[in-house]
Structure formats: C-alpha cells, structure tokens
C-alpha atoms as a PDB file:
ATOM      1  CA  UNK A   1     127.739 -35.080 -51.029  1.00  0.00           C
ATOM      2  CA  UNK A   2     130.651 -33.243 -51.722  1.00  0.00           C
ATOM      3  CA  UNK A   3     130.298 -32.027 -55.689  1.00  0.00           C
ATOM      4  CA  UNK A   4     127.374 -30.933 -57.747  1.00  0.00           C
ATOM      5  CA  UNK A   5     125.216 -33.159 -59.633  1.00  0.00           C
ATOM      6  CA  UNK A   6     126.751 -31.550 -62.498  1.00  0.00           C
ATOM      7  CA  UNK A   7     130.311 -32.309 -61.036  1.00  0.00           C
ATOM      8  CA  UNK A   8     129.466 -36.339 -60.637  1.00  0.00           C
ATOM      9  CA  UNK A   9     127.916 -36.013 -63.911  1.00  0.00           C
ATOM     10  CA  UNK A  10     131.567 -34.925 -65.623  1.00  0.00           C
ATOM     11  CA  UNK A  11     133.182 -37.167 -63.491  1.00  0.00           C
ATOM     12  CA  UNK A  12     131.244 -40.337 -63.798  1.00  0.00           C
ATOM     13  CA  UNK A  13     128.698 -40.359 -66.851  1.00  0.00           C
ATOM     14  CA  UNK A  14     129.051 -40.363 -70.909  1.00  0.00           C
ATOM     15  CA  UNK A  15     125.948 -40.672 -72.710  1.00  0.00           C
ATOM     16  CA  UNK A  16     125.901 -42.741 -76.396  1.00  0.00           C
ATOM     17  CA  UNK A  17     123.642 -41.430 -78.541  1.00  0.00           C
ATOM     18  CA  UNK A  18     122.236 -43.473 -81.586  1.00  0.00           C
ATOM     19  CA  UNK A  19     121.055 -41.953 -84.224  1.00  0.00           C
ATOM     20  CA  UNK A  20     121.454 -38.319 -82.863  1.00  0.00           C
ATOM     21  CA  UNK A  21     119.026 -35.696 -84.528  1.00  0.00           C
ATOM     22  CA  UNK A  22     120.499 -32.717 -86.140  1.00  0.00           C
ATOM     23  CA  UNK A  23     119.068 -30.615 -83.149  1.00  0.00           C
ATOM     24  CA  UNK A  24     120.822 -32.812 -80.425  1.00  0.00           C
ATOM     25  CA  UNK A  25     124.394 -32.379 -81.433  1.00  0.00           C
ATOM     26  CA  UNK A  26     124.109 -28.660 -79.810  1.00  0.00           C
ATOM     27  CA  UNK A  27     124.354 -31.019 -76.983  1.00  0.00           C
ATOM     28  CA  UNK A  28     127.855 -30.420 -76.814  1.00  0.00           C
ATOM     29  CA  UNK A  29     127.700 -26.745 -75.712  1.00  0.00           C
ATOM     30  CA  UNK A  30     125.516 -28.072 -72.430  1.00  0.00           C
ATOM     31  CA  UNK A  31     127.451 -30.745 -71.153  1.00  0.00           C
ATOM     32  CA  UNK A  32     131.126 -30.878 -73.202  1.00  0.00           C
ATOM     33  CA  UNK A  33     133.105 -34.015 -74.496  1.00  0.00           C
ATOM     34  CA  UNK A  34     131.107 -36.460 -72.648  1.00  0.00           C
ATOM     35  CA  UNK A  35     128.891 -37.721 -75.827  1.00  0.00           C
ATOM     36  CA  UNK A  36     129.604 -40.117 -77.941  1.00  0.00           C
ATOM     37  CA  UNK A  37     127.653 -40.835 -81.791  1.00  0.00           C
ATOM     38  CA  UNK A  38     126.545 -44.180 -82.684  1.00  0.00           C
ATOM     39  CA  UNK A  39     124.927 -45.714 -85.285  1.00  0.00           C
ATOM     40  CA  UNK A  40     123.020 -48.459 -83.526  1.00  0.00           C
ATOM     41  CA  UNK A  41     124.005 -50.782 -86.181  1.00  0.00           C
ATOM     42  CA  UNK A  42     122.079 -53.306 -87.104  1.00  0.00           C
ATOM     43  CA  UNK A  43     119.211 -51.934 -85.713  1.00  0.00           C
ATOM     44  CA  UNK A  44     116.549 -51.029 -88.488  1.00  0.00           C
ATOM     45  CA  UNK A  45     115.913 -48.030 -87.003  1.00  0.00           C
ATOM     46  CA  UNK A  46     119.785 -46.860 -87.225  1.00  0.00           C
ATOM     47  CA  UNK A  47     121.677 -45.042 -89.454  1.00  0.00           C
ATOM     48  CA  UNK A  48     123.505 -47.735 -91.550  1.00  0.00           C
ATOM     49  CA  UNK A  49     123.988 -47.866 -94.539  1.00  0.00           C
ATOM     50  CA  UNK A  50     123.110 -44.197 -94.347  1.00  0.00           C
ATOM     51  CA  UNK A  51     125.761 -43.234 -92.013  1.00  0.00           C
ATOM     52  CA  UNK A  52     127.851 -40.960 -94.047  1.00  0.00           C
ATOM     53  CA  UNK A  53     124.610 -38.989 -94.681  1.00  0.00           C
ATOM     54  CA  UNK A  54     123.407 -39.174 -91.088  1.00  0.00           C
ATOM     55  CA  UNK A  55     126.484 -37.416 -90.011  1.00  0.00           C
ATOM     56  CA  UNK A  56     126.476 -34.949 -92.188  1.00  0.00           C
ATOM     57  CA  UNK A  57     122.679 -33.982 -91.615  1.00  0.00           C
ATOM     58  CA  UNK A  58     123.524 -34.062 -87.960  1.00  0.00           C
ATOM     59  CA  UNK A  59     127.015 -32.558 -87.222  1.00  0.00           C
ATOM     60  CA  UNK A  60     126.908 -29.851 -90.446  1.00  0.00           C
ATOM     61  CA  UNK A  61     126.701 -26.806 -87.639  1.00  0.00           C
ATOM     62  CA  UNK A  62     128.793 -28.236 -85.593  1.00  0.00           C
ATOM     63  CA  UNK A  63     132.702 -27.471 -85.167  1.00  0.00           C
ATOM     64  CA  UNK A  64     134.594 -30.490 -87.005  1.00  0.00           C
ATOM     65  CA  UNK A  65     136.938 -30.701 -83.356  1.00  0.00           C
ATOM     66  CA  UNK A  66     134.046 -31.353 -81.847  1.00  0.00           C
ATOM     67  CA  UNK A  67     132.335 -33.373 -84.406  1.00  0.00           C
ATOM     68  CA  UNK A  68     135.438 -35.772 -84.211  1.00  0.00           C
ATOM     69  CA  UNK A  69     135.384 -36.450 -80.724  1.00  0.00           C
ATOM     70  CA  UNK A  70     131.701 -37.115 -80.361  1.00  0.00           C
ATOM     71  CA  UNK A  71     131.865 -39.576 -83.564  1.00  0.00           C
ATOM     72  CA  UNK A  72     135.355 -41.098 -82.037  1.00  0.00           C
ATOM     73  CA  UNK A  73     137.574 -39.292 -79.884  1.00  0.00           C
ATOM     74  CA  UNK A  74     135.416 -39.600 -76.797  1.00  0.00           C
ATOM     75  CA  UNK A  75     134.979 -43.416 -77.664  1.00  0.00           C
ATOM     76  CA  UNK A  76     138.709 -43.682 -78.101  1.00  0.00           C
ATOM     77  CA  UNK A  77     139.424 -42.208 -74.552  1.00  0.00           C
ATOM     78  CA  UNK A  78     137.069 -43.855 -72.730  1.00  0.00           C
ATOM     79  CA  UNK A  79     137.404 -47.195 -74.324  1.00  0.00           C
ATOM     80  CA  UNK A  80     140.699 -46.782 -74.416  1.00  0.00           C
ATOM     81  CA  UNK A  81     141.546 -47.675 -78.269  1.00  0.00           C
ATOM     82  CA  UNK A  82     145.096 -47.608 -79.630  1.00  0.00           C
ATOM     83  CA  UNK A  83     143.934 -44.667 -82.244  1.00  0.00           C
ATOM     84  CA  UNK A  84     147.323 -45.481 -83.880  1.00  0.00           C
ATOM     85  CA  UNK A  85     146.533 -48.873 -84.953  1.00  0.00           C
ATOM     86  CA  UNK A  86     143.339 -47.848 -85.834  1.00  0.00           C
ATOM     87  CA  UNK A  87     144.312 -44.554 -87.852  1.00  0.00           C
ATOM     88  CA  UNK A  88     144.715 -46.746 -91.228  1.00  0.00           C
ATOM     89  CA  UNK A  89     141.524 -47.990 -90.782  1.00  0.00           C
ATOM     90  CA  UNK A  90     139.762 -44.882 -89.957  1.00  0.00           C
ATOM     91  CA  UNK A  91     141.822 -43.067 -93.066  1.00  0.00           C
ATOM     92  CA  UNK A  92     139.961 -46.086 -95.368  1.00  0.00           C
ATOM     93  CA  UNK A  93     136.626 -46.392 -94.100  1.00  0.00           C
ATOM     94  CA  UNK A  94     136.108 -42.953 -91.705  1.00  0.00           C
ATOM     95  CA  UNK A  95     134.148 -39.881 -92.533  1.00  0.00           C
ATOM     96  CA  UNK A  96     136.139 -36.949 -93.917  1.00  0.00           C
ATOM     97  CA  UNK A  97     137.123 -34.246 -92.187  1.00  0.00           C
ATOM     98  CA  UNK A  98     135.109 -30.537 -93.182  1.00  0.00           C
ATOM     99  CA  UNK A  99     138.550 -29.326 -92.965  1.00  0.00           C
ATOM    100  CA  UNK A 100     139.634 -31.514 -96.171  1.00  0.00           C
ATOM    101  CA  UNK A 101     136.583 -29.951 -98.278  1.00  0.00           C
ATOM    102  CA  UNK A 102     136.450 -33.721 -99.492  1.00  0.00           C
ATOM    103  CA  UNK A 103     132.936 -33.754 -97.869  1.00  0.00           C
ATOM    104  CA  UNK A 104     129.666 -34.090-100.520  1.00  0.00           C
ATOM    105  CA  UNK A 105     127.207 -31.860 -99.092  1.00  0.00           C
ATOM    106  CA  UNK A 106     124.581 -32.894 -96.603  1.00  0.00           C
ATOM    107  CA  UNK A 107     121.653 -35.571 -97.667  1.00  0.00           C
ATOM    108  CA  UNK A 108     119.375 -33.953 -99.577  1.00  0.00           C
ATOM    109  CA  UNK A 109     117.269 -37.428-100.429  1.00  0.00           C
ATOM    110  CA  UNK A 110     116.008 -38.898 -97.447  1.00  0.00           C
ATOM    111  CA  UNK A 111     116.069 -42.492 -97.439  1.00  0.00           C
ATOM    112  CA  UNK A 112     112.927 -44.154 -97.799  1.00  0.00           C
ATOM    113  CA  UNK A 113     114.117 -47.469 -96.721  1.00  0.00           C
ATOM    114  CA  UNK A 114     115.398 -46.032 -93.734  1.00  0.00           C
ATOM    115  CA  UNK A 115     113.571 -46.068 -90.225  1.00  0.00           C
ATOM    116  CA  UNK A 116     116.119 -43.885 -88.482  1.00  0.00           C
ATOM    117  CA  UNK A 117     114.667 -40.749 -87.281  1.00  0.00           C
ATOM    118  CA  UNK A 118     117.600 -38.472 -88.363  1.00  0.00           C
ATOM    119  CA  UNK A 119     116.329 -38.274 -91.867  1.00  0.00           C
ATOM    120  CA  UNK A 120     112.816 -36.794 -90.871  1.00  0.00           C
ATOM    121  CA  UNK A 121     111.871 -34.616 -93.434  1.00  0.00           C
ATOM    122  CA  UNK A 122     111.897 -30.872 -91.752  1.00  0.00           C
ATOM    123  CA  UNK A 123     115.114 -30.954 -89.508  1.00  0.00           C
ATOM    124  CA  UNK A 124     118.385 -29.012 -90.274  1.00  0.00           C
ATOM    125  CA  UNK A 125     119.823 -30.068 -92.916  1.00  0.00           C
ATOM    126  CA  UNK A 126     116.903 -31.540 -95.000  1.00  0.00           C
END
C-alpha cells in the first residue's frame, strides 16, 4: 500500500447519512466534504415531512458552506447533477440559506408522528 487508510478513504469513500443527529454533523471537521445528508424518504423512520425541521435541528452549529454541500453540493459532484438545471427547482422547493435570515428558527415541537431519531427530545437544538 502506497497511501494511508485515511488517504484511500478521501480518495475512494463518501458516506450518506440519513437522518443525521444534531451531534453527527461535527462530522465534517473529521473527515471534510465527503458526507452527504439524506432523508431516507419514505422510510418511517426518516425525516419527511419533517425535513425542513430536521435540518435545522441538525446543521444550526454548523457553517451554512458547509451545511450546503453536505445537504447537496457533495451529491451534486459526485453524482454529477447539472446544478444549473436544477437551481429553479432548488430556489422553489430547497431549504433557505442562514445567510438569507429567511430561516424560522429550529424545531422546537418534536413530532410525535415521527420515528426519525433526529427529533429525540434532549439533543442540540431541542
């Protein structure tokens, strides 16, 4: 072997993580751009139709560059998505941006419907 594990890991490996808990989007500092967010629709135990509150439990302490490529930028590259055509789309139906301020602050009602373990009661941002 010529590279570190950690080498073949950058080079090789992306991890999708459904339903990421608040404390797992720190992930980012470990191993960089190499996660990507889902929702693990329609799963009962995903996020939807609590996905705009799942994010923002989740991603609230994280940088909102880095919060956009683990919720789509890493997908984009890797899947290799024509983000222009898809940048009406995203405008309609995407989160917003912290940036834009046009965010409503983070889920303070879990949802008792939902079996998705971001919204256990206790974790940042509950």
């Amino acid at each position: 072997m010529t590279m570190s594990p950690t080498e073949y890991f950058h080079r090789n490996f992306y991890i999708c993580a459904s339903f990421m808990l608040p404390v797992d989007a720190g992930v980012h500092k470990t191993i960089g751009d190499r996660v990507m967010w889902g929702a693990d629709y329609p799963h009962s135990e995903g996020t939807f139709p609590w996905s705009r509150e799942a994010l923002r439990a989740t991603f609230s302490a994280v940088p909102p560059e880095t919060t956009a490529r683990m919720i789509g930028g890493t997908a984009a590259e890797v899947y290799k998505f024509d983000v222009d055509k898809l940048a009406p789309i995203a405008t309609r139906i995407g989160p917003r941006s912290k940036k834009s301020g046009r965010r409503s602050s983070i889920c303070r009602k879990v949802p008792e419907e939902s079996r998705c373990a971001v919204f256990i009661p206790g974790y940042p941002g509950f």
